[in-house]
PDB file of N, CA and C in Angstrom:
ATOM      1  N   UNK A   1     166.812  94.042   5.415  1.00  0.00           N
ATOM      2  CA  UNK A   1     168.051  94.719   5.087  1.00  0.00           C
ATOM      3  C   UNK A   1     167.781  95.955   4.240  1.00  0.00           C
ATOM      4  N   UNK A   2     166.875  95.722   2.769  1.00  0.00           N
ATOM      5  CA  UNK A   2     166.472  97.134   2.251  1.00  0.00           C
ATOM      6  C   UNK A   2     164.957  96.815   2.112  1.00  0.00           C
ATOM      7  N   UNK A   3     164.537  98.209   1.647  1.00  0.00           N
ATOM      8  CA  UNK A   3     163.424  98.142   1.039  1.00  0.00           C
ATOM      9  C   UNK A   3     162.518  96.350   0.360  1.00  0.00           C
ATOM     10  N   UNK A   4     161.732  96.290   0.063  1.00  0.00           N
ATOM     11  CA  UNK A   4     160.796  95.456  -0.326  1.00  0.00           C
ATOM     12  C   UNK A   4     160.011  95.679  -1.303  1.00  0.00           C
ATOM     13  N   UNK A   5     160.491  94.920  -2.912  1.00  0.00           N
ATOM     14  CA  UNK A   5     159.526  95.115  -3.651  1.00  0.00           C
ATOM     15  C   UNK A   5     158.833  94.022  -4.060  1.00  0.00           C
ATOM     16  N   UNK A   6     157.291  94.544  -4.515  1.00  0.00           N
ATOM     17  CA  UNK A   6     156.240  93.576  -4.916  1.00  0.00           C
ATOM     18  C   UNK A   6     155.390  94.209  -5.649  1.00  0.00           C
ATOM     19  N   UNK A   7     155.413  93.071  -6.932  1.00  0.00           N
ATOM     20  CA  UNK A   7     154.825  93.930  -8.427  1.00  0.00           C
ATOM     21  C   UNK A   7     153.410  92.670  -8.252  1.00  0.00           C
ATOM     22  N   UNK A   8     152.193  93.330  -9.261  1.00  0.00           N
ATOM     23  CA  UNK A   8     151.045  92.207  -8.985  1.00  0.00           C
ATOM     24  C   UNK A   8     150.765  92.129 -10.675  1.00  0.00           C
ATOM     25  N   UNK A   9     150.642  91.210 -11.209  1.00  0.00           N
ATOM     26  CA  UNK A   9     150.265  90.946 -12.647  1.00  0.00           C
ATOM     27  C   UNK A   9     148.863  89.990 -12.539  1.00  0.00           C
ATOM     28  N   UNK A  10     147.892  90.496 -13.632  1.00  0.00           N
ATOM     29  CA  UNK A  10     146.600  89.481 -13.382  1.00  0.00           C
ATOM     30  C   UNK A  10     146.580  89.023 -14.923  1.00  0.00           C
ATOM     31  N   UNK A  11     146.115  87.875 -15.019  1.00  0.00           N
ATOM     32  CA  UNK A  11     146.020  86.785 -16.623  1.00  0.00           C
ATOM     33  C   UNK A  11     145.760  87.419 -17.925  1.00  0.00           C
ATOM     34  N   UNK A  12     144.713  88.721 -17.724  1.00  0.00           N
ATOM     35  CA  UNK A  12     144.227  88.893 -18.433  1.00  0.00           C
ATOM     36  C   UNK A  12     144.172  90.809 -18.728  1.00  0.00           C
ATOM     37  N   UNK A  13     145.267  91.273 -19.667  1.00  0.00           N
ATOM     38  CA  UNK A  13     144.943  92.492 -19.816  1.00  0.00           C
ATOM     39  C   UNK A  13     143.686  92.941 -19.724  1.00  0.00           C
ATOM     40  N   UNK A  14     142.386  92.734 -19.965  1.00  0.00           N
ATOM     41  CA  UNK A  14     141.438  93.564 -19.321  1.00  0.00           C
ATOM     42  C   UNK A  14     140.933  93.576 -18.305  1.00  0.00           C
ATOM     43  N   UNK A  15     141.534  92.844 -17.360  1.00  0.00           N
ATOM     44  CA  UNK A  15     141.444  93.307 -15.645  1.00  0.00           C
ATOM     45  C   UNK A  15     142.546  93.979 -15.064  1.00  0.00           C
ATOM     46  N   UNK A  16     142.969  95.419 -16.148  1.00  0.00           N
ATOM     47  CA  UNK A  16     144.511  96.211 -15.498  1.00  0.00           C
ATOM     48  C   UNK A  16     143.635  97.026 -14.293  1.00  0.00           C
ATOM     49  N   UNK A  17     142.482  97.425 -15.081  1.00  0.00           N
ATOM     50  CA  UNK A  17     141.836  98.649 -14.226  1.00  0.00           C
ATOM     51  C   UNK A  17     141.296  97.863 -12.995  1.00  0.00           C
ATOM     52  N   UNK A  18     141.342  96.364 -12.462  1.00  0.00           N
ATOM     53  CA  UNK A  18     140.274  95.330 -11.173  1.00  0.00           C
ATOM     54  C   UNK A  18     141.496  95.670  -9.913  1.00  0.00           C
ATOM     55  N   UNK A  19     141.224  95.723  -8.866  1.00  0.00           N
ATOM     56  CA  UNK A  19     141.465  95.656  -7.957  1.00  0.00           C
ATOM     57  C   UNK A  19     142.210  93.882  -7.841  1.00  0.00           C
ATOM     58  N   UNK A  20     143.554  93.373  -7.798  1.00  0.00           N
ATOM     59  CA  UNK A  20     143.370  91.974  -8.105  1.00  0.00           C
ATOM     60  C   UNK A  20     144.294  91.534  -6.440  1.00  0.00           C
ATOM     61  N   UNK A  21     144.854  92.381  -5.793  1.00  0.00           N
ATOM     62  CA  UNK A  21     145.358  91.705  -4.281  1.00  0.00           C
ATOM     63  C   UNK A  21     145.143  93.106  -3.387  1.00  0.00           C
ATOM     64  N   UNK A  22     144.717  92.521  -2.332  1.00  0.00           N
ATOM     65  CA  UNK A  22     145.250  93.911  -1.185  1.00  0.00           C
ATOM     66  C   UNK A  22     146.257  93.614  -0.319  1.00  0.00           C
ATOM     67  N   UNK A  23     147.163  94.604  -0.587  1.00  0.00           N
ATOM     68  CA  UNK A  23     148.356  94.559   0.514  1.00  0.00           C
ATOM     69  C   UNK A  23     148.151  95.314   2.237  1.00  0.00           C
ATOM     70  N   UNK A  24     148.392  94.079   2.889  1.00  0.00           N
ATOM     71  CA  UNK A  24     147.705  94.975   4.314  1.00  0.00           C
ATOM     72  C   UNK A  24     149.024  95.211   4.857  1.00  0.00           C
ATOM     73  N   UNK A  25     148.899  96.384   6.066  1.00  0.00           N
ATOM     74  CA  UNK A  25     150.180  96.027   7.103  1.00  0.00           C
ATOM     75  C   UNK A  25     149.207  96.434   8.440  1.00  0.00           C
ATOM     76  N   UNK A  26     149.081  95.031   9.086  1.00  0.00           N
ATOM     77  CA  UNK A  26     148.050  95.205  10.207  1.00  0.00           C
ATOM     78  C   UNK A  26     148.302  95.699  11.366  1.00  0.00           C
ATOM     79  N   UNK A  27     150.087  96.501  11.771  1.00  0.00           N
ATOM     80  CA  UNK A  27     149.921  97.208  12.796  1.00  0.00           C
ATOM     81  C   UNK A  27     149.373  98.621  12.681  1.00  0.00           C
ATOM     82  N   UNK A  28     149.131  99.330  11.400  1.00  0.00           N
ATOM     83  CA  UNK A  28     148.470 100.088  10.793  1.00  0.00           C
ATOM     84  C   UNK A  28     147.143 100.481  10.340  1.00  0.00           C
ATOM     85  N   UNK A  29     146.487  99.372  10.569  1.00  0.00           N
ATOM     86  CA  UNK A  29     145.484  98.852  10.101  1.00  0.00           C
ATOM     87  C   UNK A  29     145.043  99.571   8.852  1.00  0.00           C
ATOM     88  N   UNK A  30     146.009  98.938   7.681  1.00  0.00           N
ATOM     89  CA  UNK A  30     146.090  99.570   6.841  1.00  0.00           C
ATOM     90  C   UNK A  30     146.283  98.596   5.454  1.00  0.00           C
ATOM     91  N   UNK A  31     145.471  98.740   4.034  1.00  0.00           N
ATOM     92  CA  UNK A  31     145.118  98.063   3.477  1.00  0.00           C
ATOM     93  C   UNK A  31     145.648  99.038   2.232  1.00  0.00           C
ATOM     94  N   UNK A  32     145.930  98.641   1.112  1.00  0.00           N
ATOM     95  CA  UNK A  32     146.623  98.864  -0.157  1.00  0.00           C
ATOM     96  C   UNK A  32     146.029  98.202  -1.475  1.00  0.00           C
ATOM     97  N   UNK A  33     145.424  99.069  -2.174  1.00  0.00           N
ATOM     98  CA  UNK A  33     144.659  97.934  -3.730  1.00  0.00           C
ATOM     99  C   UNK A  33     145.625  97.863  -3.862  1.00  0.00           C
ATOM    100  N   UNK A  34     145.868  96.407  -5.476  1.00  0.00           N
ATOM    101  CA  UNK A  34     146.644  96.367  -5.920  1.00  0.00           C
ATOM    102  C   UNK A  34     145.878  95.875  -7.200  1.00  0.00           C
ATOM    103  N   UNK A  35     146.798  96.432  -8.406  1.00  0.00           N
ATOM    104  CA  UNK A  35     145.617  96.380  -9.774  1.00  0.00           C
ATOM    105  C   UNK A  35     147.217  95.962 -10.236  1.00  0.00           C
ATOM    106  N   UNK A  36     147.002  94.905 -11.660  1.00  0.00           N
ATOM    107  CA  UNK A  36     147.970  94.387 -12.478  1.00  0.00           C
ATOM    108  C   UNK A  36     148.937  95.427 -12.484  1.00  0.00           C
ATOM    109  N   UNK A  37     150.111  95.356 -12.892  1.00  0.00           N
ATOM    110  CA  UNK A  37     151.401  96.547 -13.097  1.00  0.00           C
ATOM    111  C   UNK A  37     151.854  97.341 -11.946  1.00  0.00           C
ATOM    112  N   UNK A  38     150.859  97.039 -10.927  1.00  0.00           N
ATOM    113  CA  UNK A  38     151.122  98.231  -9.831  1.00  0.00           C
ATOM    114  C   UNK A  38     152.441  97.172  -9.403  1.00  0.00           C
ATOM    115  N   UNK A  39     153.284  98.736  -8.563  1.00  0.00           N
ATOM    116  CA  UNK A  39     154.560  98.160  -7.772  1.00  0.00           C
ATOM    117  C   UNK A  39     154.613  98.689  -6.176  1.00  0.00           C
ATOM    118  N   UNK A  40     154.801  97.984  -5.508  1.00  0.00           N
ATOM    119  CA  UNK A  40     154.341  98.582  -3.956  1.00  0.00           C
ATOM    120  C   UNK A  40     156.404  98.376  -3.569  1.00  0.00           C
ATOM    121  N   UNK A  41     156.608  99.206  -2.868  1.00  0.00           N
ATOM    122  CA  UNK A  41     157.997  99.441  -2.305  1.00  0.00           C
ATOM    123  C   UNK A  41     157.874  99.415  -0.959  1.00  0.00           C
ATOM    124  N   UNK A  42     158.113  98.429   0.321  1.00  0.00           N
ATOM    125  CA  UNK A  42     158.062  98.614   1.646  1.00  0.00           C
ATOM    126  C   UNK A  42     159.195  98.022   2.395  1.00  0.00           C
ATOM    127  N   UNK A  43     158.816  98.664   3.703  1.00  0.00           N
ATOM    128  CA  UNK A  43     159.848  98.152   4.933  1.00  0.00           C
ATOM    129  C   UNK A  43     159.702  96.754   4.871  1.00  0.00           C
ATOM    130  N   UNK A  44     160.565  95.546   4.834  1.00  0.00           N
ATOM    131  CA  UNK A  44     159.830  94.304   5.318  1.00  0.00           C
ATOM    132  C   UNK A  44     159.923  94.340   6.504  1.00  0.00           C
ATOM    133  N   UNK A  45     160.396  94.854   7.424  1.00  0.00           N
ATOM    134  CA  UNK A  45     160.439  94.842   8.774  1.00  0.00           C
ATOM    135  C   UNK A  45     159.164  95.033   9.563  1.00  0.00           C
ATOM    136  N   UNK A  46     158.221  96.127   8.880  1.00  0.00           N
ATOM    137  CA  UNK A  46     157.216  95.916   9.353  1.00  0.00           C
ATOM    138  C   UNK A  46     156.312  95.038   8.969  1.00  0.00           C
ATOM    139  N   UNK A  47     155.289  94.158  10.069  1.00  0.00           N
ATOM    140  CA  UNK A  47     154.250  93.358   9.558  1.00  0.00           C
ATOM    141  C   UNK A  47     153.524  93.549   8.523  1.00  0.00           C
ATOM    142  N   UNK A  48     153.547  92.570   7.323  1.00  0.00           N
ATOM    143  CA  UNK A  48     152.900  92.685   6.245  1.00  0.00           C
ATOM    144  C   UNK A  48     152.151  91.116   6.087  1.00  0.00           C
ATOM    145  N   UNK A  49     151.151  91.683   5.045  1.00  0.00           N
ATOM    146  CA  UNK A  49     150.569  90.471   4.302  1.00  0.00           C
ATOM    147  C   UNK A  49     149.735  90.514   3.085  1.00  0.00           C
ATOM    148  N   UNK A  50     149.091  89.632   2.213  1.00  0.00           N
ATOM    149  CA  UNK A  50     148.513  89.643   0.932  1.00  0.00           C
ATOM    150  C   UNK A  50     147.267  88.982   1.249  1.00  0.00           C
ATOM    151  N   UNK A  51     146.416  89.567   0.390  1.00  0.00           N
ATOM    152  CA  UNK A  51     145.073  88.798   0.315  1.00  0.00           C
ATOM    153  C   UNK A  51     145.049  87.562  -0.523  1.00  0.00           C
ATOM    154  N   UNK A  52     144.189  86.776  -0.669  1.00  0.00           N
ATOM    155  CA  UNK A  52     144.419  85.864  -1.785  1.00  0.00           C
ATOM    156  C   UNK A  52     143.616  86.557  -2.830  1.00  0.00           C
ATOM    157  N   UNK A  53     144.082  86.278  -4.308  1.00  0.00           N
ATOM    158  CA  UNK A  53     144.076  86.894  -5.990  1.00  0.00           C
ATOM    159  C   UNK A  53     142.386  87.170  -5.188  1.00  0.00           C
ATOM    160  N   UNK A  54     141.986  88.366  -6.388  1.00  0.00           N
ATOM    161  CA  UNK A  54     140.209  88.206  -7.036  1.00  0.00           C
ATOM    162  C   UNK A  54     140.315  86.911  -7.698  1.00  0.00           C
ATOM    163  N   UNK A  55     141.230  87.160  -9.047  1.00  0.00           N
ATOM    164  CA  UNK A  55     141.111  86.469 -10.157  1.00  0.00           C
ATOM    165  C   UNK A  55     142.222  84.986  -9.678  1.00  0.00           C
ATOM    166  N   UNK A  56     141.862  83.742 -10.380  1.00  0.00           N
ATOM    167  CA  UNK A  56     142.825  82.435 -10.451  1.00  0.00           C
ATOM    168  C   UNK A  56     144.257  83.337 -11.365  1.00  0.00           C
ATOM    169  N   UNK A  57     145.157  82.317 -11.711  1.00  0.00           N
ATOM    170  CA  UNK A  57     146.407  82.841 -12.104  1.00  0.00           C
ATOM    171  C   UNK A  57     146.674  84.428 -12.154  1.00  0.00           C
ATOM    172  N   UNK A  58     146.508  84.858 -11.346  1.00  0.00           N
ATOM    173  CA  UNK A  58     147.152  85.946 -10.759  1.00  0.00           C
ATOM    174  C   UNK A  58     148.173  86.073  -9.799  1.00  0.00           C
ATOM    175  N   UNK A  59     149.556  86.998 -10.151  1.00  0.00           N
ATOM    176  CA  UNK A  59     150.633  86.893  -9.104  1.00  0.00           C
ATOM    177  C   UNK A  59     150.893  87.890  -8.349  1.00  0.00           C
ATOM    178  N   UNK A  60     151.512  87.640  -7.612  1.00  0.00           N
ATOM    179  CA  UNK A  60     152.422  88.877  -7.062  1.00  0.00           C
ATOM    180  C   UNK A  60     153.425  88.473  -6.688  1.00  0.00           C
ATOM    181  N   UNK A  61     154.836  88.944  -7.133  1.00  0.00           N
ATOM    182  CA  UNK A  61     155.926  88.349  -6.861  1.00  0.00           C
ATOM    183  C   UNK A  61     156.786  89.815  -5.994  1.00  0.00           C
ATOM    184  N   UNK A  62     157.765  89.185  -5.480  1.00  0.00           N
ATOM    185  CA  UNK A  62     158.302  90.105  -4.492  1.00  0.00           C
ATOM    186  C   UNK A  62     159.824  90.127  -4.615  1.00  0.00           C
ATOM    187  N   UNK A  63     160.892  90.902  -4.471  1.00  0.00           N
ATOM    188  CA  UNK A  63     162.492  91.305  -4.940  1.00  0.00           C
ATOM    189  C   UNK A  63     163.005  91.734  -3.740  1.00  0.00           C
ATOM    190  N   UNK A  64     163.204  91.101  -2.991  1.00  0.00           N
ATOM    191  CA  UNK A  64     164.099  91.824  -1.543  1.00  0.00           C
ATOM    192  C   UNK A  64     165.504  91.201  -1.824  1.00  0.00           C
ATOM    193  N   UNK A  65     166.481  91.386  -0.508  1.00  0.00           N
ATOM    194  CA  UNK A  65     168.081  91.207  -0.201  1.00  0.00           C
ATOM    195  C   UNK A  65     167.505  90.714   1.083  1.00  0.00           C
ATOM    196  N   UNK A  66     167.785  89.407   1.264  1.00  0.00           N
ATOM    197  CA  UNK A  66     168.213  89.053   2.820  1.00  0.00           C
ATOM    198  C   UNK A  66     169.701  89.206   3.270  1.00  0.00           C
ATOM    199  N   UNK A  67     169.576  89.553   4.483  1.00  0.00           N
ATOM    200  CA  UNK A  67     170.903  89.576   5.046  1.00  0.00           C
ATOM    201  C   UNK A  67     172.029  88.459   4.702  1.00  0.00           C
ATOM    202  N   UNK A  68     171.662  87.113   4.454  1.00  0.00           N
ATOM    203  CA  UNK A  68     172.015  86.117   4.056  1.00  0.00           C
ATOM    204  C   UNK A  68     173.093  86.292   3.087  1.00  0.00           C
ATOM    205  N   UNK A  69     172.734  87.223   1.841  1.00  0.00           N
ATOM    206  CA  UNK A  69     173.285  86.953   0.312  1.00  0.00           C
ATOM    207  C   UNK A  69     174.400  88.675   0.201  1.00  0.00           C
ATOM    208  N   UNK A  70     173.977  89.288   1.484  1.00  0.00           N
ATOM    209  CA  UNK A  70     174.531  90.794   1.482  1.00  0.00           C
ATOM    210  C   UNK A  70     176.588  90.331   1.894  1.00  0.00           C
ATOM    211  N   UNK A  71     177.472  90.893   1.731  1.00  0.00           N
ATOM    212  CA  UNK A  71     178.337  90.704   1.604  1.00  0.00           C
ATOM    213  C   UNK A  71     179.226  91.809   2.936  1.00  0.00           C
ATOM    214  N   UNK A  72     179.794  91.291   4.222  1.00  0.00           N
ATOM    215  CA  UNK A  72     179.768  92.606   5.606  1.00  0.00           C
ATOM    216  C   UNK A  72     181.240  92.496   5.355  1.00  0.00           C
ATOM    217  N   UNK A  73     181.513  94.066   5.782  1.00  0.00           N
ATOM    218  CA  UNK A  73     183.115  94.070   5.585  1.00  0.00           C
ATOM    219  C   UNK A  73     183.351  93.783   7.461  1.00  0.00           C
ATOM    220  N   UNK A  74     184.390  92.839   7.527  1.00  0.00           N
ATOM    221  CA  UNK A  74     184.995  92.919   8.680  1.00  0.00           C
ATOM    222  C   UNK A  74     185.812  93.458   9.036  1.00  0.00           C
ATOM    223  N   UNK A  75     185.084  93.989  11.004  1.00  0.00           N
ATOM    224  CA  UNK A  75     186.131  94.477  11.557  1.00  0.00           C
ATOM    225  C   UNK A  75     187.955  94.554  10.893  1.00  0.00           C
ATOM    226  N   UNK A  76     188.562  95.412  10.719  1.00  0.00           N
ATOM    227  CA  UNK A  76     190.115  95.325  10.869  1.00  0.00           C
ATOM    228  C   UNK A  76     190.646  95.694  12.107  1.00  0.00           C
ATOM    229  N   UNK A  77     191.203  94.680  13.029  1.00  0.00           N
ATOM    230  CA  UNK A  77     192.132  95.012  14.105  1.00  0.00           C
ATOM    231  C   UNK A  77     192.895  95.929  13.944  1.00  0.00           C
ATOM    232  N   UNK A  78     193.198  96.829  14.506  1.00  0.00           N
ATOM    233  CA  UNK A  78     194.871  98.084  14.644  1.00  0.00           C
ATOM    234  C   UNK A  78     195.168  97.550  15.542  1.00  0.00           C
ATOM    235  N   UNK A  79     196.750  97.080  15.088  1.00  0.00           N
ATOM    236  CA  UNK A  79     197.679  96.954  16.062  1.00  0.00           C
ATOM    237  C   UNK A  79     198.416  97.745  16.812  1.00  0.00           C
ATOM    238  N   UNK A  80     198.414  98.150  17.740  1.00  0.00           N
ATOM    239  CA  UNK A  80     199.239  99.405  18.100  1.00  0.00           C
ATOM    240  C   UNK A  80     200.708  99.415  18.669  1.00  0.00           C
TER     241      UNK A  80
END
């Protein structure tokens, strides 16, 4: 429905500067570092995916809208 966000945080402030997930989108064949704090913004429509962490407790969490929770104005009939 919109955009796609996904932020990556790793355990330990001194791995801001490590490489800690790569974001691919494989009809692209196309690969994305991702270092703690970074924020990646995408289509979800297109094929995506995550590597698993470098590091253990490392995240990446993600903020989209599914169509599900979006709110559609309906059609109004005119009567004529």
């Amino acid at each position: 429905m919109y955009l796609t966000m996904a932020t990556v945080i790793a355990p330990d402030k001194k791995l801001d500067n490590e490489i800690i997930y790569y974001f691919t989108f494989p009809t692209y064949a196309l690969k994305i570092p991702l270092r703690s704090g970074d924020t990646l913004l995408f289509n979800p429509l297109i094929p995506h995916s995550c590597s698993n962490p470098k590091y253990k407790e490392s995240y990446i969490m993600s903020a989209y809208v599914s169509n599900k929770t979006v709110l559609k104005k309906k059609k109004i009939e005119q009567s004529n």
